[in-house]
Protein backbone atom coordinates (compact mmCIF):
# COMPACT_ATOMS: atom_id res chain seq x y z
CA UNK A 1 112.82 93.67 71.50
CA UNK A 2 113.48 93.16 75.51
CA UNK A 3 114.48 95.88 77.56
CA UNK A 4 117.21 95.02 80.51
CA UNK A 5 116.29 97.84 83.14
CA UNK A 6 119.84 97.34 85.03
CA UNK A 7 120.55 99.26 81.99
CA UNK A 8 119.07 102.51 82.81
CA UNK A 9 118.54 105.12 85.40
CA UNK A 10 114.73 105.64 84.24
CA UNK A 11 112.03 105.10 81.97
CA UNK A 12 110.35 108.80 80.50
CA UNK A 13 107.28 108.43 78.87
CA UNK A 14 105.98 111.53 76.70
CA UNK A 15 102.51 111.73 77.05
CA UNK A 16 99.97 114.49 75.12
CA UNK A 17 96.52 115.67 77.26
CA UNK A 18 94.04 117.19 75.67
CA UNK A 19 91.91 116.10 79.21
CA UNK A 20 90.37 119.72 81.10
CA UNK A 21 90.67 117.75 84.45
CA UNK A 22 94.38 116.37 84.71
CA UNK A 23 94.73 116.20 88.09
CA UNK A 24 92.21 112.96 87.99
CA UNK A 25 94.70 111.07 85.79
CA UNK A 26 97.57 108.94 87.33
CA UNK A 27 99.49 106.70 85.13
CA UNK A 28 101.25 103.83 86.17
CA UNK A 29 104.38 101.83 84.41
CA UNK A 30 105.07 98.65 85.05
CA UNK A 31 107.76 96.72 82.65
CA UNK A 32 106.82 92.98 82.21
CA UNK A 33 108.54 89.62 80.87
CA UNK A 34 105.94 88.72 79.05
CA UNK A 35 107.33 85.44 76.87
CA UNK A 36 107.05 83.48 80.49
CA UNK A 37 104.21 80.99 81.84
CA UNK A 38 103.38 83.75 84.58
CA UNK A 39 105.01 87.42 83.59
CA UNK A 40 107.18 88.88 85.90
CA UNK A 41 106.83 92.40 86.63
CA UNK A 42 108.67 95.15 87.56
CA UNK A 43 106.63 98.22 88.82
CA UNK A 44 108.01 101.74 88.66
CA UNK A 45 105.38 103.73 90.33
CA UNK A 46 102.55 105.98 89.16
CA UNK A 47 102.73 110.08 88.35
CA UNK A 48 100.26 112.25 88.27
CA UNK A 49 99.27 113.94 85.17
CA UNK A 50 99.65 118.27 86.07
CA UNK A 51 98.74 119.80 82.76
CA UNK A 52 97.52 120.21 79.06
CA UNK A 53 99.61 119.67 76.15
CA UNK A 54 103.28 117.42 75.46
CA UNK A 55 104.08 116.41 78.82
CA UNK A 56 107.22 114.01 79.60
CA UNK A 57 106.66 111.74 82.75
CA UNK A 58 110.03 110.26 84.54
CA UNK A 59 109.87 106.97 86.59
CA UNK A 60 112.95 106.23 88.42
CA UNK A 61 114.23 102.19 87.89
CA UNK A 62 115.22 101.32 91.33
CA UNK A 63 118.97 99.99 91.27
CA UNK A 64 118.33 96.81 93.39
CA UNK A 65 115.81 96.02 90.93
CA UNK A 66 116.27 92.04 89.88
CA UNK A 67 116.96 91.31 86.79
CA UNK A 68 114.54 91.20 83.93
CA UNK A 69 114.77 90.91 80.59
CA UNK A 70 111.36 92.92 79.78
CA UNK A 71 109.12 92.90 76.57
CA UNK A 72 106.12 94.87 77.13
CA UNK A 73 105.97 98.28 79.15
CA UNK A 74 102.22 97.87 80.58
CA UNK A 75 100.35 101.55 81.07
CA UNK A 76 97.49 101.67 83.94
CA UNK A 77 95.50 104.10 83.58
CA UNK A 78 94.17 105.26 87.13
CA UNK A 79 91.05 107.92 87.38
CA UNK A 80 90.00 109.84 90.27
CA UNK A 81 87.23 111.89 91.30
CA UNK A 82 85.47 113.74 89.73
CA UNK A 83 85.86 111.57 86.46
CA UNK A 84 85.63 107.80 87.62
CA UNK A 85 82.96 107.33 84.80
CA UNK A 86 85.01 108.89 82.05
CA UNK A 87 87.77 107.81 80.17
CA UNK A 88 90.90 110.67 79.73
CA UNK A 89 91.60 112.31 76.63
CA UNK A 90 94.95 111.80 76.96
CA UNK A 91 97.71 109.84 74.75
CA UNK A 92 100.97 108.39 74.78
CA UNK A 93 103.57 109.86 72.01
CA UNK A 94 106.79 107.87 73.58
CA UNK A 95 109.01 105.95 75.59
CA UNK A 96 113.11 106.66 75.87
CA UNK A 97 115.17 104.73 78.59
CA UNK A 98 117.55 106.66 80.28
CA UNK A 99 120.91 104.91 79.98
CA UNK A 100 122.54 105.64 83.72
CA UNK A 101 125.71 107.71 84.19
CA UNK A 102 129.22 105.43 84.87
């Protein structure tokens, strides 16, 4: 499946933490072309995870954004102090694009 982001307004990404230090955990999305020599990327920013439980993360697709015709939504997991050393207890549940409003 490929994903055209000019399609959409925004990618939201439910996410469940179980983690008892959220505020360490910043994920990042980044939607890739994957089937090419050298994947091109689109990045749409990190958010920071704020609490326990089902939590749904929105990151904005930027309008200018070139075209892409994506196949794999890449997930960085970024972990700040005090936790470098540990990994978060935290899962993704899904993805829904946000078609944008004519």
């Amino acid at each position: 499946m490929t994903i055209d982001p000019g399609c959409c307004s925004q990618l939201e990404m439910t996410v469940y933490n179980a983690d008892p230090q959220p505020q360490s955990i910043m994920l990042e999305v980044v939607l890739a072309a994957g089937d090419e020599g050298r994947a091109r990327r689109l990045r749409l920013g990190k958010q920071r995870v704020t609490g326990m439980g089902s939590l749904t993360l929105r990151y904005p697709i930027p309008a200018s954004a070139e075209p892409l015709s994506a196949n794999l939504i890449i997930v960085n997991y970024h972990l700040y102090m005090p936790r470098m050393n540990r990994s978060a207890d935290l899962a993704i549940e899904r993805f829904v694009l946000v078609p944008k409003k004519w």
